[in-house]
C-alpha atoms as a PDB file:
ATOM      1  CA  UNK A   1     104.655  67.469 123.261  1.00  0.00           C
ATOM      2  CA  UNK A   2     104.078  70.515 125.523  1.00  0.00           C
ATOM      3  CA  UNK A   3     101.848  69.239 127.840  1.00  0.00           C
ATOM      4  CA  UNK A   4     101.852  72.256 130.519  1.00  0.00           C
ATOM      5  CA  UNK A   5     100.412  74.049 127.105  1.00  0.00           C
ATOM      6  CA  UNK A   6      98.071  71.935 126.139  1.00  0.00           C
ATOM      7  CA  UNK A   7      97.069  72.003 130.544  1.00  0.00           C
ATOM      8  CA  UNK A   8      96.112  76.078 129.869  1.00  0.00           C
ATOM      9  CA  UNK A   9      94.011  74.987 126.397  1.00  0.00           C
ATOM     10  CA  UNK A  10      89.830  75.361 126.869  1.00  0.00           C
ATOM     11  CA  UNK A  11      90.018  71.859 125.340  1.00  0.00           C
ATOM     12  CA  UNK A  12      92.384  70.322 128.026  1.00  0.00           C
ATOM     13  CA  UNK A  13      91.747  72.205 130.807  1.00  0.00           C
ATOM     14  CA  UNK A  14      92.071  70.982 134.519  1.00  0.00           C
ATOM     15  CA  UNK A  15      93.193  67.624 133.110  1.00  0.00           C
ATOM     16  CA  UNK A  16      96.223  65.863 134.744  1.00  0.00           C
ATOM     17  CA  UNK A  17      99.677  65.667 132.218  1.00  0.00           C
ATOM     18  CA  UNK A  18      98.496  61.813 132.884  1.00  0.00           C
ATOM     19  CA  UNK A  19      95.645  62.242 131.370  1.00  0.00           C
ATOM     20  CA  UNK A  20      96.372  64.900 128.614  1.00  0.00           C
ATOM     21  CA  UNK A  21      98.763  61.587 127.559  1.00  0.00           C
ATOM     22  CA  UNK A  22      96.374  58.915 127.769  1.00  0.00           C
ATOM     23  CA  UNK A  23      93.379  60.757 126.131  1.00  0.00           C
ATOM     24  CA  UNK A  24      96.044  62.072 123.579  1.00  0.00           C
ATOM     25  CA  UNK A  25      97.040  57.797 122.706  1.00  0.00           C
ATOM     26  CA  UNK A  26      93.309  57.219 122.533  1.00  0.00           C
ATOM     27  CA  UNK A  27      92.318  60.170 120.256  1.00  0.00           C
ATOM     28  CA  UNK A  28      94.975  59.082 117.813  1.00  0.00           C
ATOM     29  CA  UNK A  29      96.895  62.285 118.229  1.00  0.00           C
ATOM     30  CA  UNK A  30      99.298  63.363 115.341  1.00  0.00           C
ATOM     31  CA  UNK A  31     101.192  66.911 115.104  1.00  0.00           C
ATOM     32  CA  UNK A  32     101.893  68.568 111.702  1.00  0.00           C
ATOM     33  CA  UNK A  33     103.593  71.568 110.929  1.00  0.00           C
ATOM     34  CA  UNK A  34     102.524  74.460 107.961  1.00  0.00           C
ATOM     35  CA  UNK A  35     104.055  77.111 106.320  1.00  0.00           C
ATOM     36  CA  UNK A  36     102.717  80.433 106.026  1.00  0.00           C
ATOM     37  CA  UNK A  37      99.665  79.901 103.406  1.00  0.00           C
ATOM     38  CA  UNK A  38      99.354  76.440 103.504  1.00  0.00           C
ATOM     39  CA  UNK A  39      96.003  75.202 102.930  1.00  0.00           C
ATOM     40  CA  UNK A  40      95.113  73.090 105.853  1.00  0.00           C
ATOM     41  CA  UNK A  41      91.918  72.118 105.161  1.00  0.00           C
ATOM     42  CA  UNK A  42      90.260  72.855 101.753  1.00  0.00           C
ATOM     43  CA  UNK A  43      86.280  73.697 101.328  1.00  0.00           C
ATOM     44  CA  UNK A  44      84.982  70.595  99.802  1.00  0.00           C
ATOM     45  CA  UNK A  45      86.734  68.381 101.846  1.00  0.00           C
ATOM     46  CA  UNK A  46      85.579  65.566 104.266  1.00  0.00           C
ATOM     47  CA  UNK A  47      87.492  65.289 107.579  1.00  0.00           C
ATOM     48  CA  UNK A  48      87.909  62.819 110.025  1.00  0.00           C
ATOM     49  CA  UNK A  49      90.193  64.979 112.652  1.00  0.00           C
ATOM     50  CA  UNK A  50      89.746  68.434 113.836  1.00  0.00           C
ATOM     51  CA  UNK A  51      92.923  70.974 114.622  1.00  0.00           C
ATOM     52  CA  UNK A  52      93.609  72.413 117.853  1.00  0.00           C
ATOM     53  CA  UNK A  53      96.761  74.869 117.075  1.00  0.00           C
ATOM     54  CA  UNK A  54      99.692  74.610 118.882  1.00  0.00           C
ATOM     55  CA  UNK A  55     101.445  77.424 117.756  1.00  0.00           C
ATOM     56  CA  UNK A  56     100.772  80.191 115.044  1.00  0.00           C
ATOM     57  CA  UNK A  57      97.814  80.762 113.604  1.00  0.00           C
ATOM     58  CA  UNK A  58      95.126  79.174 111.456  1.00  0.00           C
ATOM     59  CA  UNK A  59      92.133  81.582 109.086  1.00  0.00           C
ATOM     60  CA  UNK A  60      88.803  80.306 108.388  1.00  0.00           C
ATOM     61  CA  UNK A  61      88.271  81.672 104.472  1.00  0.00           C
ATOM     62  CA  UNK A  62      85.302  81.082 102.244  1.00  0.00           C
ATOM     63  CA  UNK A  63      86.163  82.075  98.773  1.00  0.00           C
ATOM     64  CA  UNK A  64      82.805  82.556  96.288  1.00  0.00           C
ATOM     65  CA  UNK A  65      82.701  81.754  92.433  1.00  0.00           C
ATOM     66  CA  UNK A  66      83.658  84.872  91.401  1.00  0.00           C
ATOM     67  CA  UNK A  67      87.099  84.882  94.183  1.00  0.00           C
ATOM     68  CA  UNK A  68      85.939  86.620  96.744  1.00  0.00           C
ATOM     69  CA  UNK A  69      87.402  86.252  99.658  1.00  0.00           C
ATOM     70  CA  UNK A  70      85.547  86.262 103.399  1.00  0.00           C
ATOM     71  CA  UNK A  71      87.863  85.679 106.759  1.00  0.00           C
ATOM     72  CA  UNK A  72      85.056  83.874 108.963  1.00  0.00           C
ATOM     73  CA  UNK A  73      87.558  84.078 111.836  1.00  0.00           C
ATOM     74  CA  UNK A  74      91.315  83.630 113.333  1.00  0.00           C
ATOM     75  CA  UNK A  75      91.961  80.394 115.505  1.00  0.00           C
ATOM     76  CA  UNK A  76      94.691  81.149 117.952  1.00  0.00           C
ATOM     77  CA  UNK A  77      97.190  78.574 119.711  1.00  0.00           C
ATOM     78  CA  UNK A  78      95.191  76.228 122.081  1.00  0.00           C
ATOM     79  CA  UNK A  79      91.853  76.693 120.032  1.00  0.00           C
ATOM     80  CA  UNK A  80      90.324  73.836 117.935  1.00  0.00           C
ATOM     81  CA  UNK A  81      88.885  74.512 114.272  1.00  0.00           C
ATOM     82  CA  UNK A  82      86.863  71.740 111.923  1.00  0.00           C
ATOM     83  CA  UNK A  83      85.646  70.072 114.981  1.00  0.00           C
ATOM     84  CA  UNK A  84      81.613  69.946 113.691  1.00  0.00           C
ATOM     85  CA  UNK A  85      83.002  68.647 110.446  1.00  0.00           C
ATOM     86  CA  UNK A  86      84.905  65.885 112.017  1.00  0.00           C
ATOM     87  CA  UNK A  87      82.090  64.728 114.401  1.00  0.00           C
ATOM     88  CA  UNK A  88      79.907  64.569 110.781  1.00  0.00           C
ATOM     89  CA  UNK A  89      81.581  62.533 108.663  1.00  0.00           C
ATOM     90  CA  UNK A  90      80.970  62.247 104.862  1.00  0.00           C
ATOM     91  CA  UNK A  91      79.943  66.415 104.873  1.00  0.00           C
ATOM     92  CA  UNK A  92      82.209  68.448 102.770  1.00  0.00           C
ATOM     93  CA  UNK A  93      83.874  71.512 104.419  1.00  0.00           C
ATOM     94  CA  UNK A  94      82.015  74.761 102.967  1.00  0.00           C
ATOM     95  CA  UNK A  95      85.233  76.745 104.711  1.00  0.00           C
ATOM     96  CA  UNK A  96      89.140  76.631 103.752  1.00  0.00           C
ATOM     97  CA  UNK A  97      91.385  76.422 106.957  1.00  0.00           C
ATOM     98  CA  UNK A  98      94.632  78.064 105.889  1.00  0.00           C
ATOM     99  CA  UNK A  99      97.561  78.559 107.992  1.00  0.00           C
ATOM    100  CA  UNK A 100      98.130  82.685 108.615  1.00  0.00           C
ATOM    101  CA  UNK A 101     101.431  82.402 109.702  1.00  0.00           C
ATOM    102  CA  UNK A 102     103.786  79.223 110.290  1.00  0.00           C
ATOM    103  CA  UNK A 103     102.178  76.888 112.207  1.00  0.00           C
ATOM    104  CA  UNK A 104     101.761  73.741 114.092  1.00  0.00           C
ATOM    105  CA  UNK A 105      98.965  71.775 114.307  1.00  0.00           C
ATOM    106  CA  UNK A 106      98.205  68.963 116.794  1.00  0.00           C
ATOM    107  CA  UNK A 107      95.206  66.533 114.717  1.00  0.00           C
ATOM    108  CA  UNK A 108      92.344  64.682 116.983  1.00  0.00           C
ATOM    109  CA  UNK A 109      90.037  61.859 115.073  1.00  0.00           C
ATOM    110  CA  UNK A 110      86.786  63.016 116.226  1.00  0.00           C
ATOM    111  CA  UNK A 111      84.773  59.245 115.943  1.00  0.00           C
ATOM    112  CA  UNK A 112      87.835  58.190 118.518  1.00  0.00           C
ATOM    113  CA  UNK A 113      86.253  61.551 120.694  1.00  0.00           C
ATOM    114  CA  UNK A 114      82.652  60.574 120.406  1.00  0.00           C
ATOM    115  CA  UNK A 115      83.039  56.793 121.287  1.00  0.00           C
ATOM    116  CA  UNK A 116      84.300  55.487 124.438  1.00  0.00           C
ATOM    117  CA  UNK A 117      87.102  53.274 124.765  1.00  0.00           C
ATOM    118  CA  UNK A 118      88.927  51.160 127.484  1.00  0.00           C
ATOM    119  CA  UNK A 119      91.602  53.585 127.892  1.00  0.00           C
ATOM    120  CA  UNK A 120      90.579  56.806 128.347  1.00  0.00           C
ATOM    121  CA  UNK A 121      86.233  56.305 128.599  1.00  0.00           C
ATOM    122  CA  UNK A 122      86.416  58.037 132.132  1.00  0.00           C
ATOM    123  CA  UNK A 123      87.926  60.999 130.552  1.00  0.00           C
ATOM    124  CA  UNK A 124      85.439  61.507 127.212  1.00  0.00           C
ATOM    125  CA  UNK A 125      82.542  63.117 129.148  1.00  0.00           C
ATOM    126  CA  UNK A 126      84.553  65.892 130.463  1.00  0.00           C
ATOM    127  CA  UNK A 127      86.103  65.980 126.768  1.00  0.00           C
ATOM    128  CA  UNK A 128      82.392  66.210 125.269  1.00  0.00           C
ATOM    129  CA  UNK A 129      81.491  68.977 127.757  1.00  0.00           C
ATOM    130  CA  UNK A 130      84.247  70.657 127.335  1.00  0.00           C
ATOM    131  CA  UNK A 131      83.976  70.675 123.502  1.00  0.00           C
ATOM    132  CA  UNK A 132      80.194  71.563 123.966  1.00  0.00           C
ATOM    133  CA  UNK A 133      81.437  75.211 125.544  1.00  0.00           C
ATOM    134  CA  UNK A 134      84.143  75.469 122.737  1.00  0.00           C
ATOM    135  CA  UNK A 135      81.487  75.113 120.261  1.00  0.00           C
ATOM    136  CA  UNK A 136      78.948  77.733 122.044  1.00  0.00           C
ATOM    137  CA  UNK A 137      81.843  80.292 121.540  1.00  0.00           C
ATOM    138  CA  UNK A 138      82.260  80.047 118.361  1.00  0.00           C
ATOM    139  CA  UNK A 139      78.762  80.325 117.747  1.00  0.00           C
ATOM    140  CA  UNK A 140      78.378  83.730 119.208  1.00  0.00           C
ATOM    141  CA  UNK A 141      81.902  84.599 117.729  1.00  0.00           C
ATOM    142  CA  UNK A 142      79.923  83.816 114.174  1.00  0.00           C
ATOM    143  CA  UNK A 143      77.238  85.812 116.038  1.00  0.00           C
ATOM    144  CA  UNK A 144      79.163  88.826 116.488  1.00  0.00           C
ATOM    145  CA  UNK A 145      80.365  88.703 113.016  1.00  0.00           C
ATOM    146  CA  UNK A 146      76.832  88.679 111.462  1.00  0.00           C
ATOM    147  CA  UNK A 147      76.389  92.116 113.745  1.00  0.00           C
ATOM    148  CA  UNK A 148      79.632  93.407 112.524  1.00  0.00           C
ATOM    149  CA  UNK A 149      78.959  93.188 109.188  1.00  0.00           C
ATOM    150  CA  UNK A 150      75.003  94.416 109.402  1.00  0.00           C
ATOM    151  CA  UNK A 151      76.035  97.987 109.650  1.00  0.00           C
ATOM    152  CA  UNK A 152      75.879 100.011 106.015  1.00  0.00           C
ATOM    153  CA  UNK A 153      78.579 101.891 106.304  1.00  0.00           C
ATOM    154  CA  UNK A 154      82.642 100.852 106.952  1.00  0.00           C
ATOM    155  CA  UNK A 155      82.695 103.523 110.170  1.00  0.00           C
ATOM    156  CA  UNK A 156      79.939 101.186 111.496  1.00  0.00           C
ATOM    157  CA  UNK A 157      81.191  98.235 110.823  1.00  0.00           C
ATOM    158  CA  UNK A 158      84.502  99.034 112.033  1.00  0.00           C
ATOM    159  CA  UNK A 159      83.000 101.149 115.275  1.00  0.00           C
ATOM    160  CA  UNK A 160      80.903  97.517 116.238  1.00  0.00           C
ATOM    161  CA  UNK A 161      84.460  95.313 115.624  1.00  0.00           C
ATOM    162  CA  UNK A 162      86.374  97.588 117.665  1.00  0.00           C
ATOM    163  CA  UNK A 163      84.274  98.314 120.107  1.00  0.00           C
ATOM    164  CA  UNK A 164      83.986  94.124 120.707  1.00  0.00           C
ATOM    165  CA  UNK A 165      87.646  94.368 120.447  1.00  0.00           C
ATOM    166  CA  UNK A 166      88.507  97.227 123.061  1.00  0.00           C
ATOM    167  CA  UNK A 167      85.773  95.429 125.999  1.00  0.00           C
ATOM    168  CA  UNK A 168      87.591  91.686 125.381  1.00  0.00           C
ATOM    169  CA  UNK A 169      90.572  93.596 125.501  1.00  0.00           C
ATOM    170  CA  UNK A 170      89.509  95.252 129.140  1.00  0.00           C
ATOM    171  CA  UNK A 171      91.118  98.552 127.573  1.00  0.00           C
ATOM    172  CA  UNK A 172      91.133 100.798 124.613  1.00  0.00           C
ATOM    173  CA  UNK A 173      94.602 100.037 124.028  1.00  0.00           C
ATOM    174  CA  UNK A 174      95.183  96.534 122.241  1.00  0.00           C
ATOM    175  CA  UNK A 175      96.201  94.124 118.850  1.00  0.00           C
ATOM    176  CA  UNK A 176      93.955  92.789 116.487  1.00  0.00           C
ATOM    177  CA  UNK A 177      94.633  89.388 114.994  1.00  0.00           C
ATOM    178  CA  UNK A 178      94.212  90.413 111.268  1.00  0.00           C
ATOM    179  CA  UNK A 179      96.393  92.512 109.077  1.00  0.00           C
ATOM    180  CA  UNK A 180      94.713  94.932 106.612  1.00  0.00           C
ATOM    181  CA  UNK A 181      93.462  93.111 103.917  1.00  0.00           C
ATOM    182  CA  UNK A 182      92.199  90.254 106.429  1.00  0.00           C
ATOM    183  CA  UNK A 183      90.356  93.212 108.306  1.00  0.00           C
ATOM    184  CA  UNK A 184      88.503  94.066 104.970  1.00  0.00           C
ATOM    185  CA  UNK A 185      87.720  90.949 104.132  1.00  0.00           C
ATOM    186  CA  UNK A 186      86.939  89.861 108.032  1.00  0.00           C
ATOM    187  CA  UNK A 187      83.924  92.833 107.318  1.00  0.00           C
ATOM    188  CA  UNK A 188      83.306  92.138 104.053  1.00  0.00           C
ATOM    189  CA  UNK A 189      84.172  95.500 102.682  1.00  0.00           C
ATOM    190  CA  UNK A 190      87.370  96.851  99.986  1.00  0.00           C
ATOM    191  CA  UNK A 191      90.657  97.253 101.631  1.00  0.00           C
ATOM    192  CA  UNK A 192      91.293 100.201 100.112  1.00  0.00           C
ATOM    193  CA  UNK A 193      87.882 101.705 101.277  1.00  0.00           C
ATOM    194  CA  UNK A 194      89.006 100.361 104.891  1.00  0.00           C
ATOM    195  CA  UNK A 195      91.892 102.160 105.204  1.00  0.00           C
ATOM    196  CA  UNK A 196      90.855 105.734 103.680  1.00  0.00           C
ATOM    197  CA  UNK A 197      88.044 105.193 106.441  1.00  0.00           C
ATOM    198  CA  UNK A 198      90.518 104.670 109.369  1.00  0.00           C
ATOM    199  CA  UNK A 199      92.669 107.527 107.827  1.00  0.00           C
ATOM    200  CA  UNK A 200      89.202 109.124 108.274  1.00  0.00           C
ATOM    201  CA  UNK A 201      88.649 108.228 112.011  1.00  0.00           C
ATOM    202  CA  UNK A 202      91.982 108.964 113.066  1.00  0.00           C
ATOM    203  CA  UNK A 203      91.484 112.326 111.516  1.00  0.00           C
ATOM    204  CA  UNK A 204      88.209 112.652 113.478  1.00  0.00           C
ATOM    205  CA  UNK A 205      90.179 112.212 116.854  1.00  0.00           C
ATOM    206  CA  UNK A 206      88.270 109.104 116.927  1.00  0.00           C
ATOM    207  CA  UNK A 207      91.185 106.512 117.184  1.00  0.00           C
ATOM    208  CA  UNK A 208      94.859 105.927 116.921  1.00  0.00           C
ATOM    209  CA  UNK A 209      96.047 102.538 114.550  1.00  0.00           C
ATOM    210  CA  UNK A 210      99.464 101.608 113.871  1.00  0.00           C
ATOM    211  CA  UNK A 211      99.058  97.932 111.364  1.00  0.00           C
ATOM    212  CA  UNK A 212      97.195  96.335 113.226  1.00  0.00           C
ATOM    213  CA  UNK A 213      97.454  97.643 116.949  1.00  0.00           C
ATOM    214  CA  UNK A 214      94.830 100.330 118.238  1.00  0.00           C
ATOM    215  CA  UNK A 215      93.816 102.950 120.629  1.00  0.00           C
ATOM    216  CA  UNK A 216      90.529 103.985 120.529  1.00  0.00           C
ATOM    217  CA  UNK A 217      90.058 107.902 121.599  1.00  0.00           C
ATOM    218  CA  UNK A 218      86.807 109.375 123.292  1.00  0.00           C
ATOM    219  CA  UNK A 219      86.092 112.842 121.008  1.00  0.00           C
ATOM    220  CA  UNK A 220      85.951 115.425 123.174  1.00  0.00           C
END
């Protein structure tokens, strides 16, 4: 176990390798790894242990009747994903959580989180709290999403996603973490529409894109 890693993760931050350890005994801590397209978690499911990523990276997808396909977001290393599902046992998953890319995944029982124990009870407040911001995020990353996608046209909903991008980024220069066709269906929109609408804005002067890395331009 990487334990300097897991030191720089939101979920294990400012926690002693000492403790990383113990909490990691009490939580019941087991790694896994996944190949590219695994299905990690399937919608329908019930969990008892949510995923913080160790390495690669891990898609939220909800797929409708009919197959559509929407990317709900991309979990990087040292994020956590299922976590409300774990602290609720008994309620199925309405997301997939499929592996992007080879992976390894590092699983926590989430009734081991919420309940203290002799072992490592000093250390579950700070866990809870921590868990509490992790959880905040992802709400206004959903948030963000819901604005993304509210725009009518592709040019808008690409100029609000972006834009987001480019100020996380601190510069107009940076690397999305979705390919094409994860884009589209990140915004809810036809791949093939996407991409004769970036041909578009890079046509306009408006930006540069090369797969997935960008450089957004200021028209003069």
């Amino acid at each position: 176990m990487d334990y300097q890693f897991l030191q720089k993760t939101p979920l294990f931050c400012d926690s002693s390798i000492d403790e990383i350890k113990s909490m990691l005994n009490c939580l019941g801590a087991e790694k896994k790894k996944f190949a590219k397209g695994d299905v990690i978690y399937r919608a329908g499911d019930t969990v008892q242990s949510m995923g913080l990523v160790l390495s690669g990276r891990v898609q939220i997808e909800n797929d409708d009747l009919w197959g559509n396909k929407s990317v709900l977001d991309s979990i990087a290393p040292g994020m956590v994903f299922a976590e409300t599902y774990a602290f609720l046992p008994g309620e199925p998953l309405m997301v997939s959580a499929v592996a992007s890319e080879p992976s390894e995944i590092l699983f926590l029982n989430g009734a081991r989180i919420l309940q203290s124990c002799p072992n490592a009870c000093v250390h579950h407040s700070k866990l809870i709290r921590r868990l509490l911001t992790i959880s905040s995020q992802k709400n206004l990353n959903l948030s963000r999403r819901i604005f993304h996608t509210s725009a009518k046209t592709i040019r808008g909903r690409l100029v609000s996603y972006l834009s987001v991008q480019a100020a996380q980024s601190q510069s107009p220069d940076f690397t999305i973490p979705f390919n094409r066709q994860q884009l589209a269906d990140y915004l809810s929109v036809d791949r093939s529409a996407l991409s004769n609408e970036l041909g578009k804005m890079q046509r306009d002067g408006l930006l540069q894109v090369n797969k997935n890395h960008f450089i957004l331009k200021q028209k003069e």
